[in-house]
C-alpha atoms as a PDB file:
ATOM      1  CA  UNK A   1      45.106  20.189 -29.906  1.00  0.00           C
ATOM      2  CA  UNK A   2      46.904  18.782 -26.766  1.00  0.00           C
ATOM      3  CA  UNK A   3      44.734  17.810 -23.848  1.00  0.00           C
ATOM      4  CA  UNK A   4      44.602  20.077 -20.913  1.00  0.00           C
ATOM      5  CA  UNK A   5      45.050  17.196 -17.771  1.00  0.00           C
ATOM      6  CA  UNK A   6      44.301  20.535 -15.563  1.00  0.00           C
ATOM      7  CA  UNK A   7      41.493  21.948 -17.398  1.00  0.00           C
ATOM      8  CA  UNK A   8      40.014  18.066 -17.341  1.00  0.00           C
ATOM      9  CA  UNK A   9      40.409  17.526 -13.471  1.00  0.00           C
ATOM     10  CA  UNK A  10      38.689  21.422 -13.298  1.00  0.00           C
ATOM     11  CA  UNK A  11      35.984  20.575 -15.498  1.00  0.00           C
ATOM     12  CA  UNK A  12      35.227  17.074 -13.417  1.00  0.00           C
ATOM     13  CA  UNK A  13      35.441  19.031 -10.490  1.00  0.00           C
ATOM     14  CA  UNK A  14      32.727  21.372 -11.543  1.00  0.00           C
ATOM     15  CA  UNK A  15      30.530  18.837 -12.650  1.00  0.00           C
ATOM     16  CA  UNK A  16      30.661  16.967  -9.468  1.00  0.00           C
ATOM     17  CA  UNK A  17      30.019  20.036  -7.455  1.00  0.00           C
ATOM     18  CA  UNK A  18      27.314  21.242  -9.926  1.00  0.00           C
ATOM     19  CA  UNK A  19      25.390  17.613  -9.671  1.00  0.00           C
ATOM     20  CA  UNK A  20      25.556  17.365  -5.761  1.00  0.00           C
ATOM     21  CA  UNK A  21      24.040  21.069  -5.708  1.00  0.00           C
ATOM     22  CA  UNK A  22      21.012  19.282  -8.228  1.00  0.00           C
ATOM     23  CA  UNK A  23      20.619  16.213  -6.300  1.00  0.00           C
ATOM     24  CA  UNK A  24      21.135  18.301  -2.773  1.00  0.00           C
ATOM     25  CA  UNK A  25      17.841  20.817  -4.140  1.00  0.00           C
ATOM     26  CA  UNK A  26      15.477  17.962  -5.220  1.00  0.00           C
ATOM     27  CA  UNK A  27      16.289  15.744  -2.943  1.00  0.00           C
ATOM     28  CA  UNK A  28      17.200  16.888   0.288  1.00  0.00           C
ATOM     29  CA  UNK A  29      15.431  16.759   3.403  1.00  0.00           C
ATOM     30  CA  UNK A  30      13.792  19.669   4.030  1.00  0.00           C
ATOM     31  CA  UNK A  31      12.168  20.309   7.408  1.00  0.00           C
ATOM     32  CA  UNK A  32      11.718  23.768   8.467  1.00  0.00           C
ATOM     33  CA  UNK A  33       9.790  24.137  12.005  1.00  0.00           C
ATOM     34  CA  UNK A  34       7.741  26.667  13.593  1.00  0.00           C
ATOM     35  CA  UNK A  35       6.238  27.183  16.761  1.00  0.00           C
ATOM     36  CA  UNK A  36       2.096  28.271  16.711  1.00  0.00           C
ATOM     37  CA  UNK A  37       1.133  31.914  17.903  1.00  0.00           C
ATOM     38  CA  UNK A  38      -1.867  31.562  20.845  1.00  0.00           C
ATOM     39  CA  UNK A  39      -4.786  34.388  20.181  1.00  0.00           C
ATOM     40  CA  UNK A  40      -7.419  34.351  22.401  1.00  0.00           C
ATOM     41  CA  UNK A  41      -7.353  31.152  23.930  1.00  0.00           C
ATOM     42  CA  UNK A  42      -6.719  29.260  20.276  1.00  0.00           C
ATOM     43  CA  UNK A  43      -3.462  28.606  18.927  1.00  0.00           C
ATOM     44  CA  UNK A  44      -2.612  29.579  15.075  1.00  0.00           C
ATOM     45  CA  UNK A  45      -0.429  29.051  12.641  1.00  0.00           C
ATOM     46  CA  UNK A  46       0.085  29.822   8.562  1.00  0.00           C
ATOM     47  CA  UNK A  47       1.103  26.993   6.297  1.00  0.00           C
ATOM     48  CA  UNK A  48       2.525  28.310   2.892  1.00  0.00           C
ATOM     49  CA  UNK A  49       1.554  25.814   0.388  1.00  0.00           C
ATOM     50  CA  UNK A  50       3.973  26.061  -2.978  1.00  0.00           C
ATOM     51  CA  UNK A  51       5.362  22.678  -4.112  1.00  0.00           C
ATOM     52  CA  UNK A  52       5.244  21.610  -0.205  1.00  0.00           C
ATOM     53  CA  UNK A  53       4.466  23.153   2.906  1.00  0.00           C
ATOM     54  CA  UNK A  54       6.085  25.931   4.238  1.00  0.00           C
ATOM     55  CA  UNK A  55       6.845  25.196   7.658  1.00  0.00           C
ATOM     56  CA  UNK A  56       6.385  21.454   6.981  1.00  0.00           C
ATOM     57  CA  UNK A  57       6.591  21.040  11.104  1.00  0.00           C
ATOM     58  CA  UNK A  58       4.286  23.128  13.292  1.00  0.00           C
ATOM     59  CA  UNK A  59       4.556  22.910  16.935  1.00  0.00           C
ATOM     60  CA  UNK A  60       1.252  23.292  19.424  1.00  0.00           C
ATOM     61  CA  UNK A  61       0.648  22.597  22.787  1.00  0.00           C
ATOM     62  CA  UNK A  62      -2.219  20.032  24.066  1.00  0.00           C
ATOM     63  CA  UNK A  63      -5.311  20.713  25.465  1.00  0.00           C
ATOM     64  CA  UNK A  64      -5.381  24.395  23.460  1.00  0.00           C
ATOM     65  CA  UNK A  65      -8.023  24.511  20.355  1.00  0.00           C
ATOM     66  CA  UNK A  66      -5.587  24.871  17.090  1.00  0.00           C
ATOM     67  CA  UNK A  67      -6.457  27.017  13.835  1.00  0.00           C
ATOM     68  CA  UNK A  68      -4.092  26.111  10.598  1.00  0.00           C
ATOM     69  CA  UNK A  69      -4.371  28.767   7.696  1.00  0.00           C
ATOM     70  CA  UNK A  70      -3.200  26.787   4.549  1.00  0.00           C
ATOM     71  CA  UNK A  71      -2.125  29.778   2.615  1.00  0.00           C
ATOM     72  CA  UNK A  72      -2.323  27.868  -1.404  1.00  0.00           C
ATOM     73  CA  UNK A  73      -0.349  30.007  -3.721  1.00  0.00           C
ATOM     74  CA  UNK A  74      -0.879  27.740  -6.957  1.00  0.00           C
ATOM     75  CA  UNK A  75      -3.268  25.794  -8.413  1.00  0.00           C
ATOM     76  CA  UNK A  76      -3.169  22.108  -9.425  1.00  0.00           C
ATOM     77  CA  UNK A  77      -4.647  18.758  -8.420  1.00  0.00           C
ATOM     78  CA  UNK A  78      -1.444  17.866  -6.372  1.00  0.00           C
ATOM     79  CA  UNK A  79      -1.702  19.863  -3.174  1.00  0.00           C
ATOM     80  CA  UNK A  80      -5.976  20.526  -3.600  1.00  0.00           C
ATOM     81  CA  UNK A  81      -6.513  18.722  -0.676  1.00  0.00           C
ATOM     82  CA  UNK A  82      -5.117  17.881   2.312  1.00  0.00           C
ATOM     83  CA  UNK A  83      -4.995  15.190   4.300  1.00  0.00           C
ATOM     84  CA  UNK A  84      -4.883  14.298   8.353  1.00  0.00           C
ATOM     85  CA  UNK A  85      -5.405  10.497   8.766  1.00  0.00           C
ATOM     86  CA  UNK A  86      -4.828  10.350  11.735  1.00  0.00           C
ATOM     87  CA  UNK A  87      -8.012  12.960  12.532  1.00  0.00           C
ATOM     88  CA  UNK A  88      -9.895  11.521   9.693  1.00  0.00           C
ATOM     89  CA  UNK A  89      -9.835  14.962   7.506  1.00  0.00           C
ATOM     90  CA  UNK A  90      -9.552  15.881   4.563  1.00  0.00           C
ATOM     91  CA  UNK A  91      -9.870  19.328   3.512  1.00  0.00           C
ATOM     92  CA  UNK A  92     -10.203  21.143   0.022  1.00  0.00           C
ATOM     93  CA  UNK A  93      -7.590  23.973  -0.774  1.00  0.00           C
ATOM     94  CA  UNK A  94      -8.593  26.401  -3.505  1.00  0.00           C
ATOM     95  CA  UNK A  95      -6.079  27.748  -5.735  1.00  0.00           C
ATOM     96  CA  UNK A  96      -4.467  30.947  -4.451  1.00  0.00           C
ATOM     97  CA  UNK A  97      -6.746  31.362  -1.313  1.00  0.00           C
ATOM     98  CA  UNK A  98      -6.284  30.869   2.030  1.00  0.00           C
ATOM     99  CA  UNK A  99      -8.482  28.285   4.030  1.00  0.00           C
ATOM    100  CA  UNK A 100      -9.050  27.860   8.000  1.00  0.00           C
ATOM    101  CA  UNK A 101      -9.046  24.412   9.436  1.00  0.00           C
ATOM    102  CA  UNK A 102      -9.684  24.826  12.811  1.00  0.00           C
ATOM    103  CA  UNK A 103      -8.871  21.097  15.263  1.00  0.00           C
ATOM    104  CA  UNK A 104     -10.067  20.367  19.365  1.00  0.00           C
ATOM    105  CA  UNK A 105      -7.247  20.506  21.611  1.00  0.00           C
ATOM    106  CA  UNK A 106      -5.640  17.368  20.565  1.00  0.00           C
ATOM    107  CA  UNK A 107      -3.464  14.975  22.695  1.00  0.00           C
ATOM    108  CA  UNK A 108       0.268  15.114  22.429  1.00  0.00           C
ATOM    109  CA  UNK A 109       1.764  13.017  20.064  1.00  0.00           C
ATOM    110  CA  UNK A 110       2.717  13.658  15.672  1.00  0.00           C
ATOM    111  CA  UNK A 111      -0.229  13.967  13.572  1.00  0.00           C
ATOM    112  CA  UNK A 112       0.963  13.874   9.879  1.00  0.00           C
ATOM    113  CA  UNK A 113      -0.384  15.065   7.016  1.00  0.00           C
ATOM    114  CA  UNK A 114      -0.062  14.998   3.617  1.00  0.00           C
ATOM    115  CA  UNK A 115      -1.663  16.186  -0.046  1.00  0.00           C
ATOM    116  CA  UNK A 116      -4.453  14.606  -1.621  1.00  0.00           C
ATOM    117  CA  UNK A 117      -1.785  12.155  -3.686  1.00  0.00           C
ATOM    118  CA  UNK A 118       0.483  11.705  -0.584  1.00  0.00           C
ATOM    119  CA  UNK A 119       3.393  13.870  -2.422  1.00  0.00           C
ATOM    120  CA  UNK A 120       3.662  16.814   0.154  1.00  0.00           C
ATOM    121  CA  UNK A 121       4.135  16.095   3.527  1.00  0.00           C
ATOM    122  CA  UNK A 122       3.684  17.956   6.829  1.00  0.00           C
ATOM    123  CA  UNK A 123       3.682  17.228  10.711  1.00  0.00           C
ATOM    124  CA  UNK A 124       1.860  18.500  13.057  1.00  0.00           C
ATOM    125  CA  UNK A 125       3.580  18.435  16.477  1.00  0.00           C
ATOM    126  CA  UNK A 126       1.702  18.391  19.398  1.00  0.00           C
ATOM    127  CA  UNK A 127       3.886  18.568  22.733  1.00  0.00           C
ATOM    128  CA  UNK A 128       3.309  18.770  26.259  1.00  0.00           C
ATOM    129  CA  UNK A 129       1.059  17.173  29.120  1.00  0.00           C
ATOM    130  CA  UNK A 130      -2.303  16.017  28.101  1.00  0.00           C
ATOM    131  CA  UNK A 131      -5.562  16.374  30.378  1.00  0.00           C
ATOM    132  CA  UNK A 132      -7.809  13.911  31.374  1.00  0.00           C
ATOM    133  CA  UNK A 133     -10.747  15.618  29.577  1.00  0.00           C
ATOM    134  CA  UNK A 134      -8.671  14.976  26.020  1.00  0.00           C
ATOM    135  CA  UNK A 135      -6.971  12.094  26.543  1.00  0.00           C
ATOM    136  CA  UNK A 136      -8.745   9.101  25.144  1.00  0.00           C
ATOM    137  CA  UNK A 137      -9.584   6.022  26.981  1.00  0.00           C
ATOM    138  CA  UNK A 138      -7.397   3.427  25.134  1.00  0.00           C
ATOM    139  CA  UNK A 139      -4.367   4.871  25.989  1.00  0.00           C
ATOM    140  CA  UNK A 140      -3.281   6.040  22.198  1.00  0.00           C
ATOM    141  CA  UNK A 141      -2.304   9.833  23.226  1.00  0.00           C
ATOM    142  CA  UNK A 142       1.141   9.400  23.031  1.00  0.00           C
ATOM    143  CA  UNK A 143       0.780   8.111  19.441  1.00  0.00           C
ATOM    144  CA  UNK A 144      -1.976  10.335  17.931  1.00  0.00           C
ATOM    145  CA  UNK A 145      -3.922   7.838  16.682  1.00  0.00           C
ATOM    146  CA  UNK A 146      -6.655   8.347  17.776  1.00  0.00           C
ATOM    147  CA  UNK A 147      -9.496  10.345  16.600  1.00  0.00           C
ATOM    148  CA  UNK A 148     -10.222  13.024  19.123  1.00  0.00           C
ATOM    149  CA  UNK A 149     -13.983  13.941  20.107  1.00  0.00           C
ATOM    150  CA  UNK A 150     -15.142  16.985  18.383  1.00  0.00           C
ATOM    151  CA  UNK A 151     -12.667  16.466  15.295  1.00  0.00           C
ATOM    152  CA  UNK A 152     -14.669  18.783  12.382  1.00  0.00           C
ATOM    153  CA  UNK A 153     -16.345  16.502   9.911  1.00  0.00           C
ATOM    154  CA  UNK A 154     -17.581  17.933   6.488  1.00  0.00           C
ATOM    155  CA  UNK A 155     -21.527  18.681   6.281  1.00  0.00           C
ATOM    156  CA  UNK A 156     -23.277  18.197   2.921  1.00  0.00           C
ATOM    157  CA  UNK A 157     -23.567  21.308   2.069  1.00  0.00           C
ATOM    158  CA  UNK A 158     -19.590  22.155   2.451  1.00  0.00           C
ATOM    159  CA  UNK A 159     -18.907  19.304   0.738  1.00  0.00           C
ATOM    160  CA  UNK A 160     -21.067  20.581  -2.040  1.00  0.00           C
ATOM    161  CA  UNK A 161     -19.674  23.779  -1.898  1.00  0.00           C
ATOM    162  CA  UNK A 162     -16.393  22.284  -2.019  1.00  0.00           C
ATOM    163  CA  UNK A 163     -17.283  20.031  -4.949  1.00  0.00           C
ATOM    164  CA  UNK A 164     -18.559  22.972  -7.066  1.00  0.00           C
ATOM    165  CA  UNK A 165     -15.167  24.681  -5.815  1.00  0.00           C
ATOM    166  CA  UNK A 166     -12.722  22.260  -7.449  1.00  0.00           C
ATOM    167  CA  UNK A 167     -14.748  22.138 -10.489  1.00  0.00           C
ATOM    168  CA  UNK A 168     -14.452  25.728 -11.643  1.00  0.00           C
ATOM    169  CA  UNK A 169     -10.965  25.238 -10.375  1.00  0.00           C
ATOM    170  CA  UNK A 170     -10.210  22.357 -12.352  1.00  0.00           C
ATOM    171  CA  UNK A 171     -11.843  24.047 -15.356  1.00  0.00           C
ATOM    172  CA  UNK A 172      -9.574  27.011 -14.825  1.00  0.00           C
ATOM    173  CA  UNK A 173      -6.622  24.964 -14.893  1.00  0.00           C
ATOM    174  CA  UNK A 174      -7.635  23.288 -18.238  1.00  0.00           C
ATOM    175  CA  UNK A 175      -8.300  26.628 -19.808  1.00  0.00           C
ATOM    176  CA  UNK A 176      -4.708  27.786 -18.571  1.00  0.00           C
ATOM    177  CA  UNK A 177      -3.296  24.791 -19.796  1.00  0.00           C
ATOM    178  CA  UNK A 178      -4.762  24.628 -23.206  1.00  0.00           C
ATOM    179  CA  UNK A 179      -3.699  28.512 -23.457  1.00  0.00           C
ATOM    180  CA  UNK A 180      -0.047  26.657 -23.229  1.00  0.00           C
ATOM    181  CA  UNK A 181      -0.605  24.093 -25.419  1.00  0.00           C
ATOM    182  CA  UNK A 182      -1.606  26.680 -27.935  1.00  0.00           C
ATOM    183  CA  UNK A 183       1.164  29.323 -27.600  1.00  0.00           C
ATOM    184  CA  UNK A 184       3.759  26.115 -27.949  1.00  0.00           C
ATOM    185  CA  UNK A 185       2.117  24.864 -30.887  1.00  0.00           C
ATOM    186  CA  UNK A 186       2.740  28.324 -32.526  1.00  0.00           C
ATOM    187  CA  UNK A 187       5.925  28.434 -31.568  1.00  0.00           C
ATOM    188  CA  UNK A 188       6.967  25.089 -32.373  1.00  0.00           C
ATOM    189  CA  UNK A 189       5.501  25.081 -36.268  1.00  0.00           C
ATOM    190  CA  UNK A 190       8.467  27.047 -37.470  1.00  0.00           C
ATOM    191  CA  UNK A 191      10.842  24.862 -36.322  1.00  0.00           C
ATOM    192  CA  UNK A 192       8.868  21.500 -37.014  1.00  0.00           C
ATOM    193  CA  UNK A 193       7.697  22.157 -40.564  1.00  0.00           C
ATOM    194  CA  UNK A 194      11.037  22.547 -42.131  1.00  0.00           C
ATOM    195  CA  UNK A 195      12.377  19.765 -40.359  1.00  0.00           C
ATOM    196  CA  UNK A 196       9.635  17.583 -41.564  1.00  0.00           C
ATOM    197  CA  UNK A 197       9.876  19.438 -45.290  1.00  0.00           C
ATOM    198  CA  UNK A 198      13.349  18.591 -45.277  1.00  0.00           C
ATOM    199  CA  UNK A 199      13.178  14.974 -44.810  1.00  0.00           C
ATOM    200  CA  UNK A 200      11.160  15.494 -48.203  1.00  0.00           C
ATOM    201  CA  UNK A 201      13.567  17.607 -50.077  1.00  0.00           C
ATOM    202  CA  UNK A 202      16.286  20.492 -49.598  1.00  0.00           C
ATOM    203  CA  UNK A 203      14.575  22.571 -52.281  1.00  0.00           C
ATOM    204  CA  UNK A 204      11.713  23.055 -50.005  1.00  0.00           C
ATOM    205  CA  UNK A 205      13.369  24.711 -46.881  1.00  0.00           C
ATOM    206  CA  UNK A 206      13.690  28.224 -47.450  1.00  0.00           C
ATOM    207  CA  UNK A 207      17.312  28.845 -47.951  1.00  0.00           C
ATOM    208  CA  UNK A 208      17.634  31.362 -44.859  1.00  0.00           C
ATOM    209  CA  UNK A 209      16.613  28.386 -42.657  1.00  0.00           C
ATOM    210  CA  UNK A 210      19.547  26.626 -44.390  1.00  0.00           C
ATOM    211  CA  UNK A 211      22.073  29.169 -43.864  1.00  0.00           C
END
């Protein structure tokens, strides 16, 4: 069988095309923006969490009280928490629920954030003129770095509650995952012992695996 030179360039071609789409999907940047909604004096926004957050750049204005709704669709010890250090947070995320963090007007400047293993990242974009009352002494508005009077800090008892939370959570994970384990190891027997049985002798594979 002569070799195709066309069918070879076409098949290179393809590959190429189907690895930068791969590479392009996992490893892109992905930064889709949205602006927050203002509701009675506060201004909101919804974060999708699913492998990363969905818009991973929300927009407020200063000097306006913010609400985020982190609305977790999975479960998992990856995105369980997450993180503001520049506010000094960190906030719990059940599996499939949707939690209210609720920030002081903050001054204007990026405050990022990130999950509990600093995988998934987010920004949170705060624009516009600061006033007096929120800007802190040291000058460090336009960075964000500082810690804003009023930031929420976690009482006892929600951090009890949040404790007990991630527990059952955790333990519902392991039960879904050893439900897994056990429908592959089912599935994987049939395949595995005549492999192994095989190394052994022919004569003990039945012959319609042979075939």
């Amino acid at each position: 069988m002569e070799f195709d030179i066309f069918l070879g360039v076409a098949a290179l071609v393809i590959a190429a095309v189907l690895t930068w789409c791969i590479l392009r999907f996992f490893f892109a940047p992905r930064r889709r923006g949205a602006r927050a909604t203002l509701h009675d004096g506060v201004q909101q926004a919804t974060i999708t969490v699913r492998g990363g957050y969905s818009p991973d750049i929300v927009t407020m204005q200063a000097g306006i009280p913010i609400t985020l709704r982190f609305d977790r669709k999975e479960t998992g010890e990856c995105t369980s928490h997450v993180v503001f250090p520049d506010l000094g947070t960190d906030t719990m995320l059940p599996g499939n629920e949707t939690t209210e963090m609720s920030l002081p007007p903050l001054p204007a400047g990026d405050y990022p954030f990130a999950c509990g293993m600093n995988m998934v990242h987010g920004l949170l974009r705060v624009e516009g003129e600061t006033d007096s009352a929120t800007k802190p002494d040291d000058g460090t508005a336009s960075t964000g770095t500082a810690i804003p009077a009023g930031t929420p800090r976690m009482s006892a008892a929600d951090a009890l509650l949040a404790e007990r939370q991630e527990v059952e959570e955790r333990r519902q994970e392991i039960r879904h995952t050893g439900m897994l384990v056990a429908i592959g190891t089912v599935l994987t027997l049939p395949v595995f012992v005549p492999m192994m049985l095989m190394l052994v002798s022919h004569s003990l594979v039945p012959s319609w695996l042979m075939n």
